[in-house]
N, C-alpha and C. Protein backbone atom coordinates (compact mmCIF):
# COMPACT_ATOMS: atom_id res chain seq x y z
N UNK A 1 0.85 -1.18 0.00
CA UNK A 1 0.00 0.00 0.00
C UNK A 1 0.88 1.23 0.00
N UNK A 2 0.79 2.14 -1.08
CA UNK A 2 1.26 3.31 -0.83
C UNK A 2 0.31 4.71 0.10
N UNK A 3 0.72 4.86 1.10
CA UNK A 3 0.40 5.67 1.94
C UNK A 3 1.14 6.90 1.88
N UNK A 4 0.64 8.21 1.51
CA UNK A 4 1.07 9.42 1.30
C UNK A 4 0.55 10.17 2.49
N UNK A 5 0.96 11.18 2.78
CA UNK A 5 0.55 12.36 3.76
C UNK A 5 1.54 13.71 3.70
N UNK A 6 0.27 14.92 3.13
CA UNK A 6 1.50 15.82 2.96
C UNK A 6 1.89 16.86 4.63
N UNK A 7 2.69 17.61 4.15
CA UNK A 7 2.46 18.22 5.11
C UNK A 7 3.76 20.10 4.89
N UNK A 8 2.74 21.08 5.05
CA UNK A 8 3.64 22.14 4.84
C UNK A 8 4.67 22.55 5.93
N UNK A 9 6.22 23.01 5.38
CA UNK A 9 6.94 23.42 6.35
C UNK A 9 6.64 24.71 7.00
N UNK A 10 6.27 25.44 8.36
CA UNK A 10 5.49 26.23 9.12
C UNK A 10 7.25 27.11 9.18
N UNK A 11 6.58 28.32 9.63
CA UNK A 11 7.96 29.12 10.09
C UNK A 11 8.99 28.64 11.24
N UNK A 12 8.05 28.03 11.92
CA UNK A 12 8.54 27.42 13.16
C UNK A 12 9.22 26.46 13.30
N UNK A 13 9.17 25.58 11.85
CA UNK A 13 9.73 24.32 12.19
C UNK A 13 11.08 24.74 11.50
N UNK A 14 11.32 26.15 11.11
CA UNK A 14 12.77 26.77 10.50
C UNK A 14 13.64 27.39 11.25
N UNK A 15 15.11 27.36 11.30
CA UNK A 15 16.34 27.98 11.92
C UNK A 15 16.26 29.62 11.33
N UNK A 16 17.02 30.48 11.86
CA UNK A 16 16.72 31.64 11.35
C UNK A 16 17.18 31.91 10.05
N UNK A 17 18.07 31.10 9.32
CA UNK A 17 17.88 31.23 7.83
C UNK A 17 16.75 30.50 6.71
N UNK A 18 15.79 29.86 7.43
CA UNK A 18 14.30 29.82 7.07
C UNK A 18 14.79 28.06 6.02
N UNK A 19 15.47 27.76 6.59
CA UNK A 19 15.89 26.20 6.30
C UNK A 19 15.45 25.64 7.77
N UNK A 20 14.53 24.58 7.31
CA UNK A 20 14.43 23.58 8.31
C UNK A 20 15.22 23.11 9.53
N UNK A 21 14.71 23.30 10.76
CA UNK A 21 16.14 23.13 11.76
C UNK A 21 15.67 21.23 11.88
N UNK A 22 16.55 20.31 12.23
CA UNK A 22 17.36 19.33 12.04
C UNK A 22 16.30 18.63 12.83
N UNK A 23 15.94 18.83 14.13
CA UNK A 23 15.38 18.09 14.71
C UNK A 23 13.73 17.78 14.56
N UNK A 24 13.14 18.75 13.75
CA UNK A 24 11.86 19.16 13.42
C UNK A 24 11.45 17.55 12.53
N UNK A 25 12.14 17.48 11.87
CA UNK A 25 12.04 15.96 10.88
C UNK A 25 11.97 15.08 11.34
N UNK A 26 12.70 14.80 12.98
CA UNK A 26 11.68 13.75 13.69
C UNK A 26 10.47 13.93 13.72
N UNK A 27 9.96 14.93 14.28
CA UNK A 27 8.72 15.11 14.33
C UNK A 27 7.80 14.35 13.14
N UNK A 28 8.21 15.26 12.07
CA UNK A 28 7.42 14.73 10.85
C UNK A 28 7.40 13.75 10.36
N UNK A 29 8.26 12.59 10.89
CA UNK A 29 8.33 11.50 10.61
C UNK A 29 7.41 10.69 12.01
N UNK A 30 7.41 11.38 12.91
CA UNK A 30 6.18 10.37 14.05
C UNK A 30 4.76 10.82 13.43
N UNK A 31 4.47 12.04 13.11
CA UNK A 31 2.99 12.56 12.40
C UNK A 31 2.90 11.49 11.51
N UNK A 32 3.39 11.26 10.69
CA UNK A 32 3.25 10.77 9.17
C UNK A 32 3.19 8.98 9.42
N UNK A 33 4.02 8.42 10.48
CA UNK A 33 3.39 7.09 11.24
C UNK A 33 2.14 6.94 11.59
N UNK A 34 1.88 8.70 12.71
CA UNK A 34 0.50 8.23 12.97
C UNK A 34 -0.26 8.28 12.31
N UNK A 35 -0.64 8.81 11.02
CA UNK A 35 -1.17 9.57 10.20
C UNK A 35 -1.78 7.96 9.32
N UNK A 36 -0.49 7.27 9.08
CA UNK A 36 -0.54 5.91 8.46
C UNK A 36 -1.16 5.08 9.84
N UNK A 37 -1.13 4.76 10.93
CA UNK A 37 -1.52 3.83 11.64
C UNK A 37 -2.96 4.67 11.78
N UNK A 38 -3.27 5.87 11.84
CA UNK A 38 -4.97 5.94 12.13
C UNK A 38 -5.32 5.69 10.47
N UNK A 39 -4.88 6.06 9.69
CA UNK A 39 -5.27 4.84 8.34
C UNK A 39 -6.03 3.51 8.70
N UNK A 40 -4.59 2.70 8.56
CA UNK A 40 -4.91 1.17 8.82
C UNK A 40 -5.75 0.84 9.81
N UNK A 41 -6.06 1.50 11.11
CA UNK A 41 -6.82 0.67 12.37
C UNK A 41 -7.65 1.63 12.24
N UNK A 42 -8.23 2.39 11.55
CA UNK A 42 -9.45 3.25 11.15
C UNK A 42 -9.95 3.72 12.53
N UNK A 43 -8.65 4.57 13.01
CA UNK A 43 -9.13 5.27 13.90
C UNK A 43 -8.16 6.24 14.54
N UNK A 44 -8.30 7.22 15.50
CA UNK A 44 -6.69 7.60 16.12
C UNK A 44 -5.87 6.55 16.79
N UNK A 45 -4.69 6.70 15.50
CA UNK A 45 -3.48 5.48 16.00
C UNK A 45 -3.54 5.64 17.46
N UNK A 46 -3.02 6.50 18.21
CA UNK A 46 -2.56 6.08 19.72
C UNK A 46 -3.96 5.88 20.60
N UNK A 47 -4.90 6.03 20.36
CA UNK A 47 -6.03 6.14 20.75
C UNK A 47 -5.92 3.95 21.08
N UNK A 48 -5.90 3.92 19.84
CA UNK A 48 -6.31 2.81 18.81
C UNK A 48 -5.40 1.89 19.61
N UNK A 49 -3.88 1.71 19.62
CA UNK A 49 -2.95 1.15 20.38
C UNK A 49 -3.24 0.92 21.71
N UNK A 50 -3.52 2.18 22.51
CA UNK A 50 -3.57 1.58 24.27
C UNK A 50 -4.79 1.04 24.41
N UNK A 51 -6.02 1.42 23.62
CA UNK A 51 -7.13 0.57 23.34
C UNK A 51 -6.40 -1.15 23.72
N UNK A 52 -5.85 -1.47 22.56
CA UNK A 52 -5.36 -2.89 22.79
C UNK A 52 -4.15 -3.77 23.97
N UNK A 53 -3.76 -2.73 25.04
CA UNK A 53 -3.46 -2.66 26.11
C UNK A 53 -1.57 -2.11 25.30
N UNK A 54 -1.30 -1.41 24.97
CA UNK A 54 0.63 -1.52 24.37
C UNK A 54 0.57 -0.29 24.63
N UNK A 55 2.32 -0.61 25.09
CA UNK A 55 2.51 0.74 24.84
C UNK A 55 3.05 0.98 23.70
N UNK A 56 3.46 1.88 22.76
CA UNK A 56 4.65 1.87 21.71
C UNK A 56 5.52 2.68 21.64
N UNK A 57 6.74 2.69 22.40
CA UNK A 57 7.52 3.48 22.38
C UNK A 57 8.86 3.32 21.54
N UNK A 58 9.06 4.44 21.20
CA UNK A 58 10.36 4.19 19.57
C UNK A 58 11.62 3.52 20.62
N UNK A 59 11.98 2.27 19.47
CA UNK A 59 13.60 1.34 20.04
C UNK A 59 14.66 2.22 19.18
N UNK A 60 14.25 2.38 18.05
CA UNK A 60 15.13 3.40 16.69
C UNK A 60 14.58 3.87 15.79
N UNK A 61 15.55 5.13 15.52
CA UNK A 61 15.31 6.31 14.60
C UNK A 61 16.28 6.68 13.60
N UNK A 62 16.19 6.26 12.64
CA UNK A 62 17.26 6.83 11.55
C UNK A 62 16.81 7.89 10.24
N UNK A 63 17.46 9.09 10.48
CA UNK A 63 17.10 10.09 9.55
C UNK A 63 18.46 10.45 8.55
N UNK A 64 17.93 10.09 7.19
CA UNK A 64 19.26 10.62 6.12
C UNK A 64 18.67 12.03 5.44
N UNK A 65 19.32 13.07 5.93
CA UNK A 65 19.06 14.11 4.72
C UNK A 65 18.98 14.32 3.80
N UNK A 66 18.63 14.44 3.15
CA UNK A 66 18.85 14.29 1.22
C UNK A 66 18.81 15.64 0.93
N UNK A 67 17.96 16.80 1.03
CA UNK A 67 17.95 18.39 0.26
C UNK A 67 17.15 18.65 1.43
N UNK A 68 17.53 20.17 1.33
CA UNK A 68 17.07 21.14 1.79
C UNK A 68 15.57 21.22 2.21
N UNK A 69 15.02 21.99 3.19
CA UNK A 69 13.20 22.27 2.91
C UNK A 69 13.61 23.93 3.50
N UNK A 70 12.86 24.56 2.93
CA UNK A 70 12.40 25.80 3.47
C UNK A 70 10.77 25.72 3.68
N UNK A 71 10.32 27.04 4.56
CA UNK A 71 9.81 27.80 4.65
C UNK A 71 8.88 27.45 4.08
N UNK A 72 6.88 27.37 4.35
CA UNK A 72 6.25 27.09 3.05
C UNK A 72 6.27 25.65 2.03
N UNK A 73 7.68 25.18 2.15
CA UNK A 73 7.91 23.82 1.09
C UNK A 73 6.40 23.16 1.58
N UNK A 74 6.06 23.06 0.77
CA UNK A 74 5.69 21.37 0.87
C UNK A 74 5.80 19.98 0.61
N UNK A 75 5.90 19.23 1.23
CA UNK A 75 6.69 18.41 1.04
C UNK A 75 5.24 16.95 1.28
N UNK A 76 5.54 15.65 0.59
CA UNK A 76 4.72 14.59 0.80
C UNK A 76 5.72 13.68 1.24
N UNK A 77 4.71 13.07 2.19
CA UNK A 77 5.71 12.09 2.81
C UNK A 77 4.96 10.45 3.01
N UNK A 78 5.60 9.81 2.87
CA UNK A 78 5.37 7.96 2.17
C UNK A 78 5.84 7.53 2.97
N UNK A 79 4.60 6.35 3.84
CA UNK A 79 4.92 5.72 4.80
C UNK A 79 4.69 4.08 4.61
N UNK A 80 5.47 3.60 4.63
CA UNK A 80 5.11 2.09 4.23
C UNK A 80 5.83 1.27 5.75
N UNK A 81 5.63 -0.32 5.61
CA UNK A 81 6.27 -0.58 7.15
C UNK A 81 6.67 -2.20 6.77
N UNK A 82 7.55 -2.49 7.52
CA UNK A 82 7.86 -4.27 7.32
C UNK A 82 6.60 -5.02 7.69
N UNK A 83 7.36 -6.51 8.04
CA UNK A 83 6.24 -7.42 8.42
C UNK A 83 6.57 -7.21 9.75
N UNK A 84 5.41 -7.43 10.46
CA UNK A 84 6.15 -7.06 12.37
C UNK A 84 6.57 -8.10 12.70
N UNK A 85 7.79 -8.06 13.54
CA UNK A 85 8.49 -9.07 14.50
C UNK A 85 7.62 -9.30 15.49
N UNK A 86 8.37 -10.12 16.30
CA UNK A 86 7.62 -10.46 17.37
C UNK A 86 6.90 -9.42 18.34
N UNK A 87 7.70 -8.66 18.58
CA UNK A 87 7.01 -7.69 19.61
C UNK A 87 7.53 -5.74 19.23
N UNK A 88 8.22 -6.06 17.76
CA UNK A 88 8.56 -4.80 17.67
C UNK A 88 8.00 -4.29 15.77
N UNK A 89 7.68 -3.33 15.00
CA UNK A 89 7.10 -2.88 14.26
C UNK A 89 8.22 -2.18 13.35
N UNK A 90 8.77 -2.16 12.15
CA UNK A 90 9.73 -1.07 11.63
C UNK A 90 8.42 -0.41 10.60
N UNK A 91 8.65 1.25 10.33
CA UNK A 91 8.61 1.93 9.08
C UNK A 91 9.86 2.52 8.42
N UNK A 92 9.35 2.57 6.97
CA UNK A 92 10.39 3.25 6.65
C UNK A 92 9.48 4.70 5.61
N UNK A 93 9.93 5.92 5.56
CA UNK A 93 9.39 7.17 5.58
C UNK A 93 10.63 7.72 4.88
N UNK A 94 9.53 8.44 3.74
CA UNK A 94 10.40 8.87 2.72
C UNK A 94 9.74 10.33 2.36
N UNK A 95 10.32 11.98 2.46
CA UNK A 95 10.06 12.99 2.24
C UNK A 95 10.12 13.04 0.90
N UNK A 96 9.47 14.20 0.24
CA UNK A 96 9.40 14.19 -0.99
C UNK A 96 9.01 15.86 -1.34
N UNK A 97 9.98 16.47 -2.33
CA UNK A 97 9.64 17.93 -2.70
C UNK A 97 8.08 17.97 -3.54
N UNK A 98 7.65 19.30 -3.83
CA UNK A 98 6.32 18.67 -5.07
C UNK A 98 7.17 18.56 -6.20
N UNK A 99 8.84 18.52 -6.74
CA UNK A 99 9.00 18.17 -7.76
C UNK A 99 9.60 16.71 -8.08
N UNK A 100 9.37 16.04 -6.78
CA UNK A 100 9.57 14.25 -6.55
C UNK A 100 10.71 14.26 -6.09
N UNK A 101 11.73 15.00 -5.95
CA UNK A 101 12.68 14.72 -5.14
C UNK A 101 12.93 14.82 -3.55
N UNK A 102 13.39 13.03 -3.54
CA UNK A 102 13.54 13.12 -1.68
C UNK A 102 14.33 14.15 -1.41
N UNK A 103 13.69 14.53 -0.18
CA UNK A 103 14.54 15.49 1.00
C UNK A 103 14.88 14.96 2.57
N UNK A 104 14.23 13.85 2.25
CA UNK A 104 14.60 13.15 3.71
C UNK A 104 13.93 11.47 3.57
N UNK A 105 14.84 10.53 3.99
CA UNK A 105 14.29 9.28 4.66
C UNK A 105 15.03 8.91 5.88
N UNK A 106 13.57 7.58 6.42
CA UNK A 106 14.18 7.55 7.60
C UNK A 106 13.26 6.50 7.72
N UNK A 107 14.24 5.56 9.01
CA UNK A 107 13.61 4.07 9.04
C UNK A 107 13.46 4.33 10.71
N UNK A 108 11.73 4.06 11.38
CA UNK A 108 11.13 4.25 12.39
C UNK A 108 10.78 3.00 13.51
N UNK A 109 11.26 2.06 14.47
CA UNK A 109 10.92 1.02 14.79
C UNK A 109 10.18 1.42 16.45
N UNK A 110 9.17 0.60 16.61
CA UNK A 110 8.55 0.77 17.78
C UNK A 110 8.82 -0.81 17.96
N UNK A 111 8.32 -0.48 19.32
CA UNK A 111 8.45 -1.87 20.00
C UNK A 111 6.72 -1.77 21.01
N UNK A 112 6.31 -2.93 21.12
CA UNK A 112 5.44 -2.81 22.33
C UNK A 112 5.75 -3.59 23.45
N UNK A 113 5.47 -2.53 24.40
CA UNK A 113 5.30 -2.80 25.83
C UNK A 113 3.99 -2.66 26.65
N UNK A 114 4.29 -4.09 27.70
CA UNK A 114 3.16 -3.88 28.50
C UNK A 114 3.24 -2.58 29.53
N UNK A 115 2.03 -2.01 29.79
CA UNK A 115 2.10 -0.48 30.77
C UNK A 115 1.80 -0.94 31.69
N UNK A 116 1.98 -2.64 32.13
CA UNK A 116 1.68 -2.52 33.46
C UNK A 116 3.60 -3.33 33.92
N UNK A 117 4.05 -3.85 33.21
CA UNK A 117 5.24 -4.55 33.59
C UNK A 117 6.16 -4.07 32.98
N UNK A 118 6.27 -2.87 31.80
CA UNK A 118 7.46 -2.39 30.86
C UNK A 118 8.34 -3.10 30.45
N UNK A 119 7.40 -4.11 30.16
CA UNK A 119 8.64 -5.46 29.15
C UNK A 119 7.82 -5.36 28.13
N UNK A 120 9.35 -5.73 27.09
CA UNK A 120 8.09 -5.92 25.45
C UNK A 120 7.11 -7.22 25.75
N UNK A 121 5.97 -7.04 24.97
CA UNK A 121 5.36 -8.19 24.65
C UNK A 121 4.59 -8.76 23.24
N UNK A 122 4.56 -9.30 22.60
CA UNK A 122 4.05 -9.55 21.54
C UNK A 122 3.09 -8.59 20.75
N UNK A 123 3.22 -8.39 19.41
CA UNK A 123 2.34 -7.87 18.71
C UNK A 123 0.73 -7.92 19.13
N UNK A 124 -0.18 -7.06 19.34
CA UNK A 124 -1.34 -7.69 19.18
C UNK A 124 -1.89 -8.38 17.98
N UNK A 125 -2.63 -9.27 17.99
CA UNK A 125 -2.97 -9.88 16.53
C UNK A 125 -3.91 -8.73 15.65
N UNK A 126 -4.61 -7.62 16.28
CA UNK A 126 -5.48 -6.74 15.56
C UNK A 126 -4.49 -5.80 14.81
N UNK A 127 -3.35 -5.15 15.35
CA UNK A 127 -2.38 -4.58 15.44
C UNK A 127 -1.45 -5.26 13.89
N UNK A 128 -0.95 -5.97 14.16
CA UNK A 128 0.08 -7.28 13.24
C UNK A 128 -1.02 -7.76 12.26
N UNK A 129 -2.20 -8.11 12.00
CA UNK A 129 -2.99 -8.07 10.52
C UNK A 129 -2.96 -6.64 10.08
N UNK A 130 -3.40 -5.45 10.85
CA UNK A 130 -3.49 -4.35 10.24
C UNK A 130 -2.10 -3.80 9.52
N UNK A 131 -1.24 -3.98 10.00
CA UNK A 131 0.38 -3.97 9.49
C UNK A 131 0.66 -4.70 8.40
N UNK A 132 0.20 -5.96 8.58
CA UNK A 132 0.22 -7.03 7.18
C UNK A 132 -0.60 -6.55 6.21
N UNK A 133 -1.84 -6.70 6.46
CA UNK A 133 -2.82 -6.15 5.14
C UNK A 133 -2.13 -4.99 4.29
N UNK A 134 -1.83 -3.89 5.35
CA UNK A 134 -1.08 -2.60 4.70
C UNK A 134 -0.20 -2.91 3.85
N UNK A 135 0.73 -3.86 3.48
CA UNK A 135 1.77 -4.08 2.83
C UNK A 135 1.37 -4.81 1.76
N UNK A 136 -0.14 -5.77 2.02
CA UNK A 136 -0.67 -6.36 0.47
C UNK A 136 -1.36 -5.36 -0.01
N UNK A 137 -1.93 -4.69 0.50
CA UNK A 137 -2.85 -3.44 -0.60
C UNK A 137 -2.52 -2.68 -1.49
């Protein structure tokens, strides 16, 4: 399934030469997860998650720069995800100018944990089909 979500760069998310400051692209890369998980579980992702008792908190984050964003850019961003492991989830998230060139990817892994013992524990099965289906569609 290709999953798109755009999203404009705000003044705020810029350094004072109106280029994107560095850390802001995490951000846009957790929006654009949730953005894709309230997709798939047709509802608000985190809503949707502790619903099924998990927690999901990020194990790793990898961001490659590719170009520039200013100010205004808009940029689309493509979220697709592996098959889930046992108890942990990868995406991988790819920025995009409106003239198709990346400006950023980055590979996103959660893990779930129980909120009552903070050990991982297995995928939920509602959770892990909705992840699977996403990748045949």
């Amino acid at each position: 399934m290709k999953f798109i979500t755009t999203r404009t760069i705000l003044f705020g998310d810029c350094d004072p030469a109106g280029i994107i400051f560095t850390p802001r692209i995490a951000y846009f890369v957790v929006e654009a997860v949730h953005d894709f998980l309230t997709h798939i579980l047709k509802g608000p992702a985190v809503r949707e998650i502790f619903a099924m008792d998990v927690l999901p908190p990020a194990r790793a984050m990898s961001i490659e720069f590719l170009a520039p964003m200013a100010w205004d850019d808009v940029i689309d961003i493509e979220v697709s995800c592996d098959e889930p492991r046992n108890s942990s989830f990868t995406f991988h998230v790819v920025g995009r100018n409106r003239a198709g060139a990346s400006t950023f990817k980055s590979t996103f892994t959660q893990v779930c944990v129980s909120p009552q013992s903070k050990q991982p524990i297995t995928v939920p099965e509602a959770l892990r089909r909705a992840l699977s289906d996403s990748r045949l569609a």
